[in-house]
C-alpha atoms as a PDB file:
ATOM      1  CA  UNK A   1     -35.029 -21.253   7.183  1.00  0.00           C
ATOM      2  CA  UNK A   2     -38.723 -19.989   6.358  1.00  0.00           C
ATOM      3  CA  UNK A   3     -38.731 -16.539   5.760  1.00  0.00           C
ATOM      4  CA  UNK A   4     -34.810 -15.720   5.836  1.00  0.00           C
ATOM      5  CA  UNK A   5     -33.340 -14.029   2.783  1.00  0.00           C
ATOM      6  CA  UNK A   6     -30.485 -16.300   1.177  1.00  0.00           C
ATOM      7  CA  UNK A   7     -27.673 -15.034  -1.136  1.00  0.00           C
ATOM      8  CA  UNK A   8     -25.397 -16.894  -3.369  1.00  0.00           C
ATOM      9  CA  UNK A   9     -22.616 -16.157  -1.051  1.00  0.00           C
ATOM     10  CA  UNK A  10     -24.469 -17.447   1.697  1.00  0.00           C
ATOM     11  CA  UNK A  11     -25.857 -20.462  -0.132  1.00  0.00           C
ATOM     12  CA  UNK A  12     -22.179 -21.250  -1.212  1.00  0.00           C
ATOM     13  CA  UNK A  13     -19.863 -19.442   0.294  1.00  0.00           C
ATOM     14  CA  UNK A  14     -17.043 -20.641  -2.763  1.00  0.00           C
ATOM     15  CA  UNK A  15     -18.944 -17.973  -5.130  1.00  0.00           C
ATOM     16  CA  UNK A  16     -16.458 -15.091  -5.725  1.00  0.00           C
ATOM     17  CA  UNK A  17     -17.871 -11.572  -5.372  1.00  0.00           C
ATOM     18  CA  UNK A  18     -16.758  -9.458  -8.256  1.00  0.00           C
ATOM     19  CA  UNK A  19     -16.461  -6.186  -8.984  1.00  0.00           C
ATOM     20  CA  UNK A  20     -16.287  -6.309 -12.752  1.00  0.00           C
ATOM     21  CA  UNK A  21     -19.167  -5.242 -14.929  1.00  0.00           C
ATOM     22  CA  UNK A  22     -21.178  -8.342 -16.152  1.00  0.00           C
ATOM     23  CA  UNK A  23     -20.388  -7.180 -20.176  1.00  0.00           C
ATOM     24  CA  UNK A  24     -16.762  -7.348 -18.855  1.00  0.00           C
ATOM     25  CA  UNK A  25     -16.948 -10.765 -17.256  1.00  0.00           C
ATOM     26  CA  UNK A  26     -16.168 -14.097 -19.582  1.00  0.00           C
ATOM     27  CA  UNK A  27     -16.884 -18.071 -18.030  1.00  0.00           C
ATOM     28  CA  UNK A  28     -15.271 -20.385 -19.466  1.00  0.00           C
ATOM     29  CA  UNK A  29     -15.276 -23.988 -19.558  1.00  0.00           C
ATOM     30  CA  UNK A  30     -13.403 -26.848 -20.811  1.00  0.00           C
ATOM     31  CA  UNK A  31     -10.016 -24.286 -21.166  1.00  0.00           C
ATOM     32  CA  UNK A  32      -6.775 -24.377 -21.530  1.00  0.00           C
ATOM     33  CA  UNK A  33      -3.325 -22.176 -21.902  1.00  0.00           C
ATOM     34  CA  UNK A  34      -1.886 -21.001 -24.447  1.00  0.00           C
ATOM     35  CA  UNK A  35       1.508 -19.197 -25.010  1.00  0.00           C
ATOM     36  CA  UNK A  36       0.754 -15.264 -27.027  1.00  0.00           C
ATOM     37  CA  UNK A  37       2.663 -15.227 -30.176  1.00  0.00           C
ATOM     38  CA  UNK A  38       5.546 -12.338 -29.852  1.00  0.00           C
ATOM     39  CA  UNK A  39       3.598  -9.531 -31.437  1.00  0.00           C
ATOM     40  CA  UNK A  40       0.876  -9.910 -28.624  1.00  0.00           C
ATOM     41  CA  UNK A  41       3.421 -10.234 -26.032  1.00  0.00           C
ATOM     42  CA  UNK A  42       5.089  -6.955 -27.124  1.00  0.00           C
ATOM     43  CA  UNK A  43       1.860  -5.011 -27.233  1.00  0.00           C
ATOM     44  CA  UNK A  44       1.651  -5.610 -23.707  1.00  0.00           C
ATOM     45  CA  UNK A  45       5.222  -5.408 -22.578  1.00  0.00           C
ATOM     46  CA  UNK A  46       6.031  -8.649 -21.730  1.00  0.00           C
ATOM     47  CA  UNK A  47       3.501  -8.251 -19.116  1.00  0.00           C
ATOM     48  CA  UNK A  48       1.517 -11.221 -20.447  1.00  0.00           C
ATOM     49  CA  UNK A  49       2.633 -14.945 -21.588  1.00  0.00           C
ATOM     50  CA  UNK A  50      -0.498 -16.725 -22.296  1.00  0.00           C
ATOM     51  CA  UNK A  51      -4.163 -16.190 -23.019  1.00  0.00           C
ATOM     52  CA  UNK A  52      -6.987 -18.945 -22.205  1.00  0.00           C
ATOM     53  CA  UNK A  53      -8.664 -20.339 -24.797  1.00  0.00           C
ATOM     54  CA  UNK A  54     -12.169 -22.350 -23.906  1.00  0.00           C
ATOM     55  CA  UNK A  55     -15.747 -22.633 -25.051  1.00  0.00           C
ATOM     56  CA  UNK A  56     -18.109 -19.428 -23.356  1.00  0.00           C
ATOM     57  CA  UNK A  57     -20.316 -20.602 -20.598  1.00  0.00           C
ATOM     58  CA  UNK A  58     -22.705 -17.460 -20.750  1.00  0.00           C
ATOM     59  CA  UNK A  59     -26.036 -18.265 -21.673  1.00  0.00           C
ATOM     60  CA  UNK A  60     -28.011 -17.267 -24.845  1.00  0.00           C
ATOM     61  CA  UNK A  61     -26.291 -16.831 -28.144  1.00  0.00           C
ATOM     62  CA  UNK A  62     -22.266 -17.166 -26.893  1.00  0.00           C
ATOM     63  CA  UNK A  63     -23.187 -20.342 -25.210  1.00  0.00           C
ATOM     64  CA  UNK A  64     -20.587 -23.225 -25.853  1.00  0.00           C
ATOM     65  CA  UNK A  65     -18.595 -21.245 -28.665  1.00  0.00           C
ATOM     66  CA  UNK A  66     -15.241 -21.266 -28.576  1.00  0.00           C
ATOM     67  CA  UNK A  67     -13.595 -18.135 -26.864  1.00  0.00           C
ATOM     68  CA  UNK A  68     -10.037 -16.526 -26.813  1.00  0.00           C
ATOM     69  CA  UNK A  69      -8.613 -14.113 -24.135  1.00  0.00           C
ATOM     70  CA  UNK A  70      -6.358 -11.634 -24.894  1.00  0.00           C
ATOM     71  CA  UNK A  71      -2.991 -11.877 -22.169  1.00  0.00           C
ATOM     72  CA  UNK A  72      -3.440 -12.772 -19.191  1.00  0.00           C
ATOM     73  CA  UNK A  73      -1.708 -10.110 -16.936  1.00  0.00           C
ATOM     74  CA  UNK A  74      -2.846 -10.568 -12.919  1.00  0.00           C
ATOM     75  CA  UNK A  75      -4.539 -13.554 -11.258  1.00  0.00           C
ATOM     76  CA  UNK A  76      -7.347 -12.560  -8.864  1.00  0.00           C
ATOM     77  CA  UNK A  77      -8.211 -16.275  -7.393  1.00  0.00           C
ATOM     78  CA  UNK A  78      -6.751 -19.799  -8.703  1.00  0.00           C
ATOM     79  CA  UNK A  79      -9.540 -19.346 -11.173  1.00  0.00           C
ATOM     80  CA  UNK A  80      -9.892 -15.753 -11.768  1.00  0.00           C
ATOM     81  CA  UNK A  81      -7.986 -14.149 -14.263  1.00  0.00           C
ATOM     82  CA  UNK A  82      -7.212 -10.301 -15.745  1.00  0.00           C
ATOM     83  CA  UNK A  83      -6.477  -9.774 -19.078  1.00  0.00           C
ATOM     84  CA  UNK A  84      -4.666  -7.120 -21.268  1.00  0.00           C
ATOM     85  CA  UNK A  85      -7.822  -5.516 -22.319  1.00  0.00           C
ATOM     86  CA  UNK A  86      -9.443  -5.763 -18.811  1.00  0.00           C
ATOM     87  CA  UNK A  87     -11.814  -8.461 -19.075  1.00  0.00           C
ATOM     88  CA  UNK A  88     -12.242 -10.841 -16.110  1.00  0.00           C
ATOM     89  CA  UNK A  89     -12.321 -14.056 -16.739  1.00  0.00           C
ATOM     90  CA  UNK A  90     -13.818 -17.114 -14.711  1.00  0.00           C
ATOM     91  CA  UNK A  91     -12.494 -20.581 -15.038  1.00  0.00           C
ATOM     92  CA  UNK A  92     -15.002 -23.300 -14.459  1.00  0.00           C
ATOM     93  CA  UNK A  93     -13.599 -26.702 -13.482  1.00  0.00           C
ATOM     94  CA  UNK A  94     -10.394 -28.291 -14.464  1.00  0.00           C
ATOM     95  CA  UNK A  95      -8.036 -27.382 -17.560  1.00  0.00           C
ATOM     96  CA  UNK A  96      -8.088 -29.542 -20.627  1.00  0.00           C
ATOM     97  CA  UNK A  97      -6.625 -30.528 -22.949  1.00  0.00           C
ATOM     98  CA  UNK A  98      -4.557 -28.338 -25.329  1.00  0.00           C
ATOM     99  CA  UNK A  99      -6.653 -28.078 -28.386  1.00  0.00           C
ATOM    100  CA  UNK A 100      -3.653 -26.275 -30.660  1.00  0.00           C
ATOM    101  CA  UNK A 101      -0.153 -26.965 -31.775  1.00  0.00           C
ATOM    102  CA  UNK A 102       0.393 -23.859 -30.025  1.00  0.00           C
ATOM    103  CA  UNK A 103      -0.852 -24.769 -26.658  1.00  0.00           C
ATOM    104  CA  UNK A 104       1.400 -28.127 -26.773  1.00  0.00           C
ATOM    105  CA  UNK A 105       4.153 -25.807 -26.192  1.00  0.00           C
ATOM    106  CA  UNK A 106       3.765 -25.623 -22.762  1.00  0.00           C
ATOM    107  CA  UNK A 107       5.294 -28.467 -20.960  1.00  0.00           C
ATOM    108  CA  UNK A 108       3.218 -31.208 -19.433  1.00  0.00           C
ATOM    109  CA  UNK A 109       4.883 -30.890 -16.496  1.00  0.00           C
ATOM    110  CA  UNK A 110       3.834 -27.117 -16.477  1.00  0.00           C
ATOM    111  CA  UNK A 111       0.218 -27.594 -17.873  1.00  0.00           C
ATOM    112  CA  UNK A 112      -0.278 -29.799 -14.648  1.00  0.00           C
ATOM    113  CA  UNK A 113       0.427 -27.158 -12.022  1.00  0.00           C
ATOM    114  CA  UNK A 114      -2.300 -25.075 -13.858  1.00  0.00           C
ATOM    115  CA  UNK A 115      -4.939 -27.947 -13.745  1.00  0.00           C
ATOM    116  CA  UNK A 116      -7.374 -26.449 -11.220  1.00  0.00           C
ATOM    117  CA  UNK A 117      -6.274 -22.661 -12.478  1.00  0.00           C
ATOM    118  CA  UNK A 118      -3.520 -20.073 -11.818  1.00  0.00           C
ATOM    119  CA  UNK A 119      -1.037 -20.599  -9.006  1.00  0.00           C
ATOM    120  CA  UNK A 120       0.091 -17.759  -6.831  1.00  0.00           C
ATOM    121  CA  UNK A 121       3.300 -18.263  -8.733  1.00  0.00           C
ATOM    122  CA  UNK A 122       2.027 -18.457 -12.355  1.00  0.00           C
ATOM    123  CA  UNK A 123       4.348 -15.803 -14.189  1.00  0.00           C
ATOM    124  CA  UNK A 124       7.158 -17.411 -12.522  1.00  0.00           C
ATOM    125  CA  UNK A 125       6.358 -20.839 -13.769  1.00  0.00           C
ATOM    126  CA  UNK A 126       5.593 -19.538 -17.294  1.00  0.00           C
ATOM    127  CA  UNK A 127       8.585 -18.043 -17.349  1.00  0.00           C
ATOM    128  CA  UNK A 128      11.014 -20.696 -16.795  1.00  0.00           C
ATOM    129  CA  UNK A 129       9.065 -23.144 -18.766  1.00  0.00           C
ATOM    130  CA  UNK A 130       8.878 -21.170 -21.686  1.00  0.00           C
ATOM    131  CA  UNK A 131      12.360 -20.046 -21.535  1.00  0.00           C
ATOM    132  CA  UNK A 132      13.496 -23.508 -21.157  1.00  0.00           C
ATOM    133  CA  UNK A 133      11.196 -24.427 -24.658  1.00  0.00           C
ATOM    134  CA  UNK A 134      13.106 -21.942 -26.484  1.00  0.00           C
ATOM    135  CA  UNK A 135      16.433 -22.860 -25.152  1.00  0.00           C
ATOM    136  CA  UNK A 136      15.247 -26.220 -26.678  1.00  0.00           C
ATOM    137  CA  UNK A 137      14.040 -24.738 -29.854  1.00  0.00           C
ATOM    138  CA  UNK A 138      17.572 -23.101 -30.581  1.00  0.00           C
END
């Protein structure tokens, strides 16, 4: 309407409001999961199993280049994450592909349930399935 002051939320009323400060903030697209080797786990006390790894959707000189996160430790929103070091991370679109031998870990059954981000049950389900993958490795 003429003269009425729109926001984003207003506009589109999916935008997330966030309290983290922009420098702190990472967008990524075309990501995907990935289990932390042990060393990483242990630094943060078994509190995180996986990082996301994806190409930065910031503009200017970040743009499009590939991007790790240290452990994921709380989910916000299905795609809004928290990691270890306190970045907040935003996942744009669906998950893809696993790009590493690493990320092919993860079962495909797993990797599904994470296709439009992270469940409300996501340590749960990371859990198990990684358990079970060493089970199998033994």
């Amino acid at each position: 309407l003429p003269g009425m002051a729109l926001d984003a939320e207003s506009v589109c009323p999916l935008v997330h409001k966030t309290t983290t400060d922009p420098q702190n903030l990472v967008v990524l697209y075309d990501w995907y999961l990935e289990p932390l080797g042990e060393e990483e786990e242990r630094r943060t006390q078994g509190q995180a199993l996986v990082c996301v790894r994806g190409r930065c959707a910031r503009k200017g000189e970040n743009y499009g280049r590939k991007w790790r996160s240290s452990g994921i430790v709380e989910r916000q929103a299905m795609d809004r994450v928290l990691t270890s070091s306190g970045r907040e991370y935003h996942l744009q679109g669906h998950m893809s592909d696993p790009q590493t031998e690493a990320a092919r870990r993860i079962p495909e059954t797993t990797r599904n349930l994470f296709t439009w981000g992270f469940p409300h049950e996501w340590k749960a389900i990371l859990h198990r399935a990684l358990a079970q993958e060493e089970d199998e490795i033994e």
